[in-house]
C-alpha atoms as a PDB file:
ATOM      1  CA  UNK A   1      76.930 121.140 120.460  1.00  0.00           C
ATOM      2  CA  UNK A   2      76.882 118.097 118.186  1.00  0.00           C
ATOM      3  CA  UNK A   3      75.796 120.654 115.103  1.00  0.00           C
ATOM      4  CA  UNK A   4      79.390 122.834 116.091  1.00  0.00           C
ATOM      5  CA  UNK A   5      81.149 119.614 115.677  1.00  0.00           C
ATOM      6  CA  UNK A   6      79.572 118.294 112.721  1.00  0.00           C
ATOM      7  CA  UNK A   7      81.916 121.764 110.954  1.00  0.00           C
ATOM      8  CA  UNK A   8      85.737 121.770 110.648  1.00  0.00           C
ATOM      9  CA  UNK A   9      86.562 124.369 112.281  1.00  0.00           C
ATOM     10  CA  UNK A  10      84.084 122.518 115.581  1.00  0.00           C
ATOM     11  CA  UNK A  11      86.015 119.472 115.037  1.00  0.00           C
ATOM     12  CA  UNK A  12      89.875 120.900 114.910  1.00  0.00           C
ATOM     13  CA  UNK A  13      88.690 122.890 118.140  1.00  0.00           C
ATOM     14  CA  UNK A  14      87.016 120.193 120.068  1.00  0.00           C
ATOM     15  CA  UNK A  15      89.221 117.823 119.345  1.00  0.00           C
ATOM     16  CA  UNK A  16      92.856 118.559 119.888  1.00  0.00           C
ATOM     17  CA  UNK A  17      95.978 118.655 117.836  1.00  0.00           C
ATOM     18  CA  UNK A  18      95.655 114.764 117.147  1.00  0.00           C
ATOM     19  CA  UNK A  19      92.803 116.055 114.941  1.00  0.00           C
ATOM     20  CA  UNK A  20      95.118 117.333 112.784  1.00  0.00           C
ATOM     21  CA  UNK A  21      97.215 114.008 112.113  1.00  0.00           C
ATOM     22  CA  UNK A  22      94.077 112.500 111.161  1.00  0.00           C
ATOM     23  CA  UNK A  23      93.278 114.845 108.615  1.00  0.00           C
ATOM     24  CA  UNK A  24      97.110 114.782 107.159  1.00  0.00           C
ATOM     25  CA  UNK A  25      96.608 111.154 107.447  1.00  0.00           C
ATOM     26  CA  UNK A  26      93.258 111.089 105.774  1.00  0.00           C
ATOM     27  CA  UNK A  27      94.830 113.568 102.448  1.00  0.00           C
ATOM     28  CA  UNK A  28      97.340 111.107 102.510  1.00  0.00           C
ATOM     29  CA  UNK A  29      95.240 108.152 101.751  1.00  0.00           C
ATOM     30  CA  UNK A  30      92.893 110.126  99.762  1.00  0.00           C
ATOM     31  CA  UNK A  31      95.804 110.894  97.251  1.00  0.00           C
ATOM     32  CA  UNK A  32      96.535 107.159  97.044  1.00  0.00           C
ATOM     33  CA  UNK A  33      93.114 105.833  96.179  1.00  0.00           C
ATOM     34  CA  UNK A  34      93.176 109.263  93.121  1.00  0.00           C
ATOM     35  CA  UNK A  35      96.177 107.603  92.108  1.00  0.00           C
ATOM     36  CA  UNK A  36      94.763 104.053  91.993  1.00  0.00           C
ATOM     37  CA  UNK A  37      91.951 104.956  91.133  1.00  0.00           C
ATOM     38  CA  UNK A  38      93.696 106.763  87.423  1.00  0.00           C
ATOM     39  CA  UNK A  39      95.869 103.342  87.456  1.00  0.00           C
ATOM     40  CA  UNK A  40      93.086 101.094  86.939  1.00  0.00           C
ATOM     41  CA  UNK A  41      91.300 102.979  84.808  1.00  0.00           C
ATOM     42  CA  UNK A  42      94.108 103.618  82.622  1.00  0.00           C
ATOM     43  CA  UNK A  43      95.333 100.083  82.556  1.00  0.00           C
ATOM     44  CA  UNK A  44      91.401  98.886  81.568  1.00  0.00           C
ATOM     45  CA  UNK A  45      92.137  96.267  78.106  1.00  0.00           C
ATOM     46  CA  UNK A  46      90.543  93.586  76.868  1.00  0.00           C
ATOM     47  CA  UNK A  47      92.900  90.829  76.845  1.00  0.00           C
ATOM     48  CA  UNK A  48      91.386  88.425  74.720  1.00  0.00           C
ATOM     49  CA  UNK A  49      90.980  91.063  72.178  1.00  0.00           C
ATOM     50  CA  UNK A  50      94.379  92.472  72.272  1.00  0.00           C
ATOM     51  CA  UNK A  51      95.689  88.611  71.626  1.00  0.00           C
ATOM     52  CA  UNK A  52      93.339  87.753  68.926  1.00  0.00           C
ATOM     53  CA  UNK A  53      94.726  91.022  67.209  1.00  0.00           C
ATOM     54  CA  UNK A  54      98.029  90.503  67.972  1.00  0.00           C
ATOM     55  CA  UNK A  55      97.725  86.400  67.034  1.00  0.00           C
ATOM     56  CA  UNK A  56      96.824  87.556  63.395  1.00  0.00           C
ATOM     57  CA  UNK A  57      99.738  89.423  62.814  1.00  0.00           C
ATOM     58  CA  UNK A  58     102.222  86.826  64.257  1.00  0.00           C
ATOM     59  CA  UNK A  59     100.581  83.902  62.253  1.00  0.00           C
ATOM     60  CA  UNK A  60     101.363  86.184  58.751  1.00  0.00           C
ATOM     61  CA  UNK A  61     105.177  87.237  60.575  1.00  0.00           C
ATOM     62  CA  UNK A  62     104.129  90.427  60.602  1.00  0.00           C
ATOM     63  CA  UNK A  63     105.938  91.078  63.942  1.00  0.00           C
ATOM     64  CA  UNK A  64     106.381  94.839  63.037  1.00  0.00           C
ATOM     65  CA  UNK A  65     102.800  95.874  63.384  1.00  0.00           C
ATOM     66  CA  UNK A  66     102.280  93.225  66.147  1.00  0.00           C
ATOM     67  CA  UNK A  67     104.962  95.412  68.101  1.00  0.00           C
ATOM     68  CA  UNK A  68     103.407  98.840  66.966  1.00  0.00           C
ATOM     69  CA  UNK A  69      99.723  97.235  68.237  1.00  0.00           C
ATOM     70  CA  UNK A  70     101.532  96.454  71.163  1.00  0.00           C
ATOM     71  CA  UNK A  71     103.130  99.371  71.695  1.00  0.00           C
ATOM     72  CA  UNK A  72      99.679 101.386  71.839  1.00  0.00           C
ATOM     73  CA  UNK A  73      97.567  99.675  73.729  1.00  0.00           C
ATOM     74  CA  UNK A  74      97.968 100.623  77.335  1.00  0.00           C
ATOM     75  CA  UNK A  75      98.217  99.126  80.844  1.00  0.00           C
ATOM     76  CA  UNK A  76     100.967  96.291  82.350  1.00  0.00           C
ATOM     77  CA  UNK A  77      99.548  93.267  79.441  1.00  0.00           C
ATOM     78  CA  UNK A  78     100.039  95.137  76.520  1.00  0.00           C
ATOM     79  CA  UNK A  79     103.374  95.767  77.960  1.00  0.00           C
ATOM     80  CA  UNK A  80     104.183  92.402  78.450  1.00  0.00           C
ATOM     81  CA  UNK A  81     103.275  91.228  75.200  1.00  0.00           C
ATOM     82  CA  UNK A  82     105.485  93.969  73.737  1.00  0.00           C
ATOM     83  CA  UNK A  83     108.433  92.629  75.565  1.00  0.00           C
ATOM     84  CA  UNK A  84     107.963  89.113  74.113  1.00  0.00           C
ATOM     85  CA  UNK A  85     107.622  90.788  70.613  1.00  0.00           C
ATOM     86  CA  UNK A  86     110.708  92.770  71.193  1.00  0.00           C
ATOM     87  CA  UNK A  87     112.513  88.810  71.583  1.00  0.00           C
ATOM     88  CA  UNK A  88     110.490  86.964  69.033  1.00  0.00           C
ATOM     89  CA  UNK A  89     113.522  85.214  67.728  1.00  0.00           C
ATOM     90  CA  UNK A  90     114.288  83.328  71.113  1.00  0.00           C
ATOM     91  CA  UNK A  91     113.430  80.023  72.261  1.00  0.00           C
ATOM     92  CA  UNK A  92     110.472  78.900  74.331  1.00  0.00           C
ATOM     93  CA  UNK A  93     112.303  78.309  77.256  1.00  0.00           C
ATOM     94  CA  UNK A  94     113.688  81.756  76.862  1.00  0.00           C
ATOM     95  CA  UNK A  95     110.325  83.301  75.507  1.00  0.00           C
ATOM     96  CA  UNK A  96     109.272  81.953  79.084  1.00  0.00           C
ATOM     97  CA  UNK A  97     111.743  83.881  80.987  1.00  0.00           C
ATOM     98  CA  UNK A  98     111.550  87.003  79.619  1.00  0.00           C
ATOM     99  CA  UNK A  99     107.839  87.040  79.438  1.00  0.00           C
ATOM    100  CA  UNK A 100     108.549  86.030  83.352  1.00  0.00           C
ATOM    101  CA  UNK A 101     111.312  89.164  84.087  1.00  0.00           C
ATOM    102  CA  UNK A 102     108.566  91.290  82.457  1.00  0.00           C
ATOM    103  CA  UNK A 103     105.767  90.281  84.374  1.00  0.00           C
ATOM    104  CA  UNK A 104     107.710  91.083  88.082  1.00  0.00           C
ATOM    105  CA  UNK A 105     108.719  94.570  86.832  1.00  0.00           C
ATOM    106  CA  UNK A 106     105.079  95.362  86.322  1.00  0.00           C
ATOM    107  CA  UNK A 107     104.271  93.961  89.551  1.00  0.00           C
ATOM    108  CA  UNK A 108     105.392  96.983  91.632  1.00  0.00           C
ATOM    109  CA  UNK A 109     103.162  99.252  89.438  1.00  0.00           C
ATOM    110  CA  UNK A 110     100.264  97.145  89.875  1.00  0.00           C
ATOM    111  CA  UNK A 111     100.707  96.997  93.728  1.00  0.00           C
ATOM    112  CA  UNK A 112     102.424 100.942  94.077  1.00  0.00           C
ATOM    113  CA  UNK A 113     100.120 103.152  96.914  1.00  0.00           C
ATOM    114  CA  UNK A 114      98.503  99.652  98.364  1.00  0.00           C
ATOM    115  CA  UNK A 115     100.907  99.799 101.326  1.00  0.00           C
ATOM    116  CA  UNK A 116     100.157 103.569 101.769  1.00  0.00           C
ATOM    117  CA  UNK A 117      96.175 102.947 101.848  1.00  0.00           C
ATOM    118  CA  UNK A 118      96.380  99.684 104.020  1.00  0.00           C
ATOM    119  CA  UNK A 119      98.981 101.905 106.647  1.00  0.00           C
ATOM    120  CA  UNK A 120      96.738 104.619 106.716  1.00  0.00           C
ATOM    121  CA  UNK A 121      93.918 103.032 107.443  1.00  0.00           C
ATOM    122  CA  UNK A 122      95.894 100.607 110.579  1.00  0.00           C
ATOM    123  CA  UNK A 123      97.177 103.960 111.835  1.00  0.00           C
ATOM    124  CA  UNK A 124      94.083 106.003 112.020  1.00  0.00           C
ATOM    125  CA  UNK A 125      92.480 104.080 114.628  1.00  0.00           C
ATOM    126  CA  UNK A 126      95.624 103.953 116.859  1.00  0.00           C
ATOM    127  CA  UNK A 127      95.597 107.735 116.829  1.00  0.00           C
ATOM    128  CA  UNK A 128      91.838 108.403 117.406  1.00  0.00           C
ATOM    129  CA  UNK A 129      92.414 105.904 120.417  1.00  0.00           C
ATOM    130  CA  UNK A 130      95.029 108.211 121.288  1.00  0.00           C
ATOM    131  CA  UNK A 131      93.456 111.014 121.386  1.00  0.00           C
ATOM    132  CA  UNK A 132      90.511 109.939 123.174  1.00  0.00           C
ATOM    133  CA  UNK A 133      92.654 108.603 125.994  1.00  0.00           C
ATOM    134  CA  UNK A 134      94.634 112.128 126.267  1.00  0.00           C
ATOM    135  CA  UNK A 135      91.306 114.045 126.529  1.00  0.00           C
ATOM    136  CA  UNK A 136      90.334 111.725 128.771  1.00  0.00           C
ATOM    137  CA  UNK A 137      93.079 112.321 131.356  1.00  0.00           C
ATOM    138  CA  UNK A 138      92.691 115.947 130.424  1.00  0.00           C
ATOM    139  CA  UNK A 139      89.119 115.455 131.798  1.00  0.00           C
ATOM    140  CA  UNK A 140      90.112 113.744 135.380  1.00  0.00           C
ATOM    141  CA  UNK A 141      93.031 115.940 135.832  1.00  0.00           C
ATOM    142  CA  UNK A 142      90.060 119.049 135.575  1.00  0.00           C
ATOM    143  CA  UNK A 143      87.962 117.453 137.506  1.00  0.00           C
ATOM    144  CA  UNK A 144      90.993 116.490 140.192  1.00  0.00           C
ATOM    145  CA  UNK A 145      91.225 120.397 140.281  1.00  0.00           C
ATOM    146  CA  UNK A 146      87.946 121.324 140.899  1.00  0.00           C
ATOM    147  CA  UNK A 147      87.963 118.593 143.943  1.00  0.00           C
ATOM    148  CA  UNK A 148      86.165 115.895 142.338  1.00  0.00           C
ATOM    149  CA  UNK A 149      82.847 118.449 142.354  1.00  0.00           C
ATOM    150  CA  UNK A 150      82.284 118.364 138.917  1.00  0.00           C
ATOM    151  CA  UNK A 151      78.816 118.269 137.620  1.00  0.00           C
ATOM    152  CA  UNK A 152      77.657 115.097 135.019  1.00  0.00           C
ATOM    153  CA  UNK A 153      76.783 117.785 132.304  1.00  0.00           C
ATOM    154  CA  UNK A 154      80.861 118.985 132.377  1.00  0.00           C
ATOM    155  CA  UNK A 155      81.868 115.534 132.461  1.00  0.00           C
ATOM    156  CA  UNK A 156      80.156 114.294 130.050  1.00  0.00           C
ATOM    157  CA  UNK A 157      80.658 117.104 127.603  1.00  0.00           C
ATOM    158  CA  UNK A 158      84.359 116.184 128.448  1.00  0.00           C
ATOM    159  CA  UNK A 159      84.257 112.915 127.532  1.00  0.00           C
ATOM    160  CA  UNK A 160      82.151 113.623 124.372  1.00  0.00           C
ATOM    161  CA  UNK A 161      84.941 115.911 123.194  1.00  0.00           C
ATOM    162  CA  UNK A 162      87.746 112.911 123.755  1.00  0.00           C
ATOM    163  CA  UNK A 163      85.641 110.623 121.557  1.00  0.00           C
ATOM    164  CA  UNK A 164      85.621 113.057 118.683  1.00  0.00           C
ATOM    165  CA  UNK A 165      89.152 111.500 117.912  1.00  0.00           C
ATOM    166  CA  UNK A 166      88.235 107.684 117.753  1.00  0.00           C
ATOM    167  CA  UNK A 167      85.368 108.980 115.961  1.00  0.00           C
ATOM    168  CA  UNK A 168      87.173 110.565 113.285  1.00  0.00           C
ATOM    169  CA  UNK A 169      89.470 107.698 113.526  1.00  0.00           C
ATOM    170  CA  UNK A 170      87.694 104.733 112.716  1.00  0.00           C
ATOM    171  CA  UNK A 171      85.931 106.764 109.736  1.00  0.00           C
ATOM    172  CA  UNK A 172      89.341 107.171 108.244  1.00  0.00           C
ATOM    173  CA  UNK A 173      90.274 103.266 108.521  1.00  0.00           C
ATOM    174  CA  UNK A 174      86.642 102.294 107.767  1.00  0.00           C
ATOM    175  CA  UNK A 175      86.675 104.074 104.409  1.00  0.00           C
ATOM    176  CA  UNK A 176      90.776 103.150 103.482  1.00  0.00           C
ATOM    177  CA  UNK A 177      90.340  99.709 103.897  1.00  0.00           C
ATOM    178  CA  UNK A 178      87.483  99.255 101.973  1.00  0.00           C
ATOM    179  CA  UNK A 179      89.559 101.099  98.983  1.00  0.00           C
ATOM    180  CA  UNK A 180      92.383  98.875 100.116  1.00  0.00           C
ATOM    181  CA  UNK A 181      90.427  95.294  99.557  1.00  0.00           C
ATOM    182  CA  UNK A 182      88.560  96.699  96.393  1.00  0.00           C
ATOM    183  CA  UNK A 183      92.396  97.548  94.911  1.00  0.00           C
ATOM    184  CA  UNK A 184      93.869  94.318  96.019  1.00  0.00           C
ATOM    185  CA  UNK A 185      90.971  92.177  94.371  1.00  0.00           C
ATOM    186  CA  UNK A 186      92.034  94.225  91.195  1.00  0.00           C
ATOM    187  CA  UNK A 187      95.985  94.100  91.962  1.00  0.00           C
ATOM    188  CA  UNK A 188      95.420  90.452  92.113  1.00  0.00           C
ATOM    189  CA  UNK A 189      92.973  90.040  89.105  1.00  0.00           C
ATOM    190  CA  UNK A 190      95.475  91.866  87.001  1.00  0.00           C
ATOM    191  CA  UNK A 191      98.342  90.141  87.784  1.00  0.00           C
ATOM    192  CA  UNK A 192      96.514  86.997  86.857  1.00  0.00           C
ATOM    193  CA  UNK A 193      95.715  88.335  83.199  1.00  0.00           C
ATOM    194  CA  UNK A 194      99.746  89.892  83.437  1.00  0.00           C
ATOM    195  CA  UNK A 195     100.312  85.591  83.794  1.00  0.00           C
ATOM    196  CA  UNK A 196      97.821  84.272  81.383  1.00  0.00           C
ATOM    197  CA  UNK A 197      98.645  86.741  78.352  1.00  0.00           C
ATOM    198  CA  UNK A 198     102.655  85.969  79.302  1.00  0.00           C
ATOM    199  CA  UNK A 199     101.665  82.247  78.307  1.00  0.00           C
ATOM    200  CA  UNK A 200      99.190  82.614  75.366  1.00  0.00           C
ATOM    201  CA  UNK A 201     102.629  85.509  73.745  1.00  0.00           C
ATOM    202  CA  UNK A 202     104.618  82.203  74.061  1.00  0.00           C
ATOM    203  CA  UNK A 203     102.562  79.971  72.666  1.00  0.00           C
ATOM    204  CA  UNK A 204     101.837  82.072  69.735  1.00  0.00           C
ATOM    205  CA  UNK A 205     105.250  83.406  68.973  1.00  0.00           C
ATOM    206  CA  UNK A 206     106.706  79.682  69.391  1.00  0.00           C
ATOM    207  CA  UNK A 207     103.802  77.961  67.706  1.00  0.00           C
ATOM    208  CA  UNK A 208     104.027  80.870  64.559  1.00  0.00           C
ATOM    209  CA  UNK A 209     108.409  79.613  64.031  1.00  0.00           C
ATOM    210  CA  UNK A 210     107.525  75.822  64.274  1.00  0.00           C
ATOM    211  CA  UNK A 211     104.647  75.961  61.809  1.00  0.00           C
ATOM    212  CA  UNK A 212     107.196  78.131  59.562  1.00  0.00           C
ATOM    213  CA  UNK A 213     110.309  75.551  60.006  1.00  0.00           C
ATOM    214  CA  UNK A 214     107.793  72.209  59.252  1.00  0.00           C
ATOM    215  CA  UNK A 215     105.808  73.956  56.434  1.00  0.00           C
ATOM    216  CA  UNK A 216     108.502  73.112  53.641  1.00  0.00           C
ATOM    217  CA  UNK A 217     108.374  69.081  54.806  1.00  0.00           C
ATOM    218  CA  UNK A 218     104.158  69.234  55.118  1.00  0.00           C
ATOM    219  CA  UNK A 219     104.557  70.404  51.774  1.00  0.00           C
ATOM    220  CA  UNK A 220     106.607  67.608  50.866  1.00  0.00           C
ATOM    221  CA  UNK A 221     104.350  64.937  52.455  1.00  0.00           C
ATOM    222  CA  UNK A 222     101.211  66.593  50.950  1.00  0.00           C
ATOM    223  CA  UNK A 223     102.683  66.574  47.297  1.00  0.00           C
ATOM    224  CA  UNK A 224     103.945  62.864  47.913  1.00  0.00           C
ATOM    225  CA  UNK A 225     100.428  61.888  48.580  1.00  0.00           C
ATOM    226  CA  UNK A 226      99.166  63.237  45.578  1.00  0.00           C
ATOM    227  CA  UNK A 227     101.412  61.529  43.233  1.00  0.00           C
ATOM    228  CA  UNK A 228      99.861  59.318  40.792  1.00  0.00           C
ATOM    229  CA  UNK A 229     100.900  55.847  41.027  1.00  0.00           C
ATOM    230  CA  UNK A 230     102.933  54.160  38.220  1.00  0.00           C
ATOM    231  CA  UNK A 231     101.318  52.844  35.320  1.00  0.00           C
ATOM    232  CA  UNK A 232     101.225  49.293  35.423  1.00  0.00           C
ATOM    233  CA  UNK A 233     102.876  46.616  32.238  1.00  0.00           C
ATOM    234  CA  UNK A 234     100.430  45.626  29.904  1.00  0.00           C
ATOM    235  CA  UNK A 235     100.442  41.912  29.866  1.00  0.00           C
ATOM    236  CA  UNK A 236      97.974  41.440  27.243  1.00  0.00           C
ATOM    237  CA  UNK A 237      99.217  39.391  24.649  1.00  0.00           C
END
């Protein structure tokens, strides 16, 4: 009996039509961790070595192929950075807010399907807990039939069959939330490296104009330095 449920086609037969929810809840959840799954992957960068490359060409102004660099690299930093590029002209304070405006669009995408997983995997238990409780009644209300003269082997094979539900349902929620906590440790880790390469853009972008607007009075000081003193008056007579 166990082996004949241990198949498909024993499960969606033993176990009611609830069985079927579970496995249109469990594709459902399935699609979202794919789709995470390609996210993540897709979005993997080295941050530090995407703003040491792009820190070299905004210390020689050479904001054209820091936007192309940008531009190629993927995932939600790169795109970041390539919004602060886009505004290189602005002020910090305004630097700051677009980096800021680009960061919370990219939030969405970092956090899109967690919902789905984390519902999934609350609901599955409710409906294995449902289904368990109608096969139990389905079990009394047979054995209120027969007169209450039902053998242990019937009943118990009837309340084996209810389980199958609860069974299949924790599984499901079991399995989703682990993929749930594993993509919010990475939601979260990413959105920190979203903040930190917002802030190191600014500083480079700012720190790049104000070295170009003082350079022409450092020059100044350094060549004022290096003047020779005056000659002093011979007073030898």
């Amino acid at each position: 009996m166990i082996l004949g449920l241990m198949e498909p086609s024993g499960l969606i037969e033993q176990g009611g039509p609830l069985v079927w929810v579970l496995l249109g809840l469990a594709f459902i959840g399935a699609v979202a961790v794919v789709e995470r799954l390609f996210f993540f992957h897709r979005a993997r960068i080295n941050v530090g070595d995407l703003l040491v490359g792009l820190s070299h060409h905004i210390r020689r102004r050479s904001f054209a192929e820091a936007l192309h660099e940008a531009a190629r690299a993927p995932g939600p930093v790169a795109r970041v950075a390539h919004a602060a590029l886009l505004r290189y002209y602005l002020s910090r304070a305004d630097l700051r807010d677009v980096v800021q405006e680009a960061g919370q669009m990219e939030v969405p995408r970092i956090e899109k399907n967690c919902r789905v997983i984390l519902g999934v995997a609350l609901l599955a238990p409710l409906v294995g807990m449902l289904g368990t409780m109608l096969g139990m009644l389905e079990t009394f209300q047979k054995v209120g039939e027969k007169g209450g003269f039902s053998g242990p082997l019937e009943l118990s094979a009837g309340v084996f069959t209810a389980l199958i539900t609860s069974v299949m349902g924790m599984t499901v929620a079991v399995l989703l939330y682990l993929f749930y906590l594993y993509f919010l440790g990475r939601a979260k880790r990413m959105v920190h490296r979203l903040e930190r390469a917002g802030i190191e853009m600014v500083n480079l972008i700012a720190d790049a104009r104000e070295e170009e607007e003082y350079a022409p009075f450092r020059g100044e000081v350094a060549a004022g330095k290096k003047r020779p003193a005056p000659a002093q008056p011979d007073r030898t007579l």
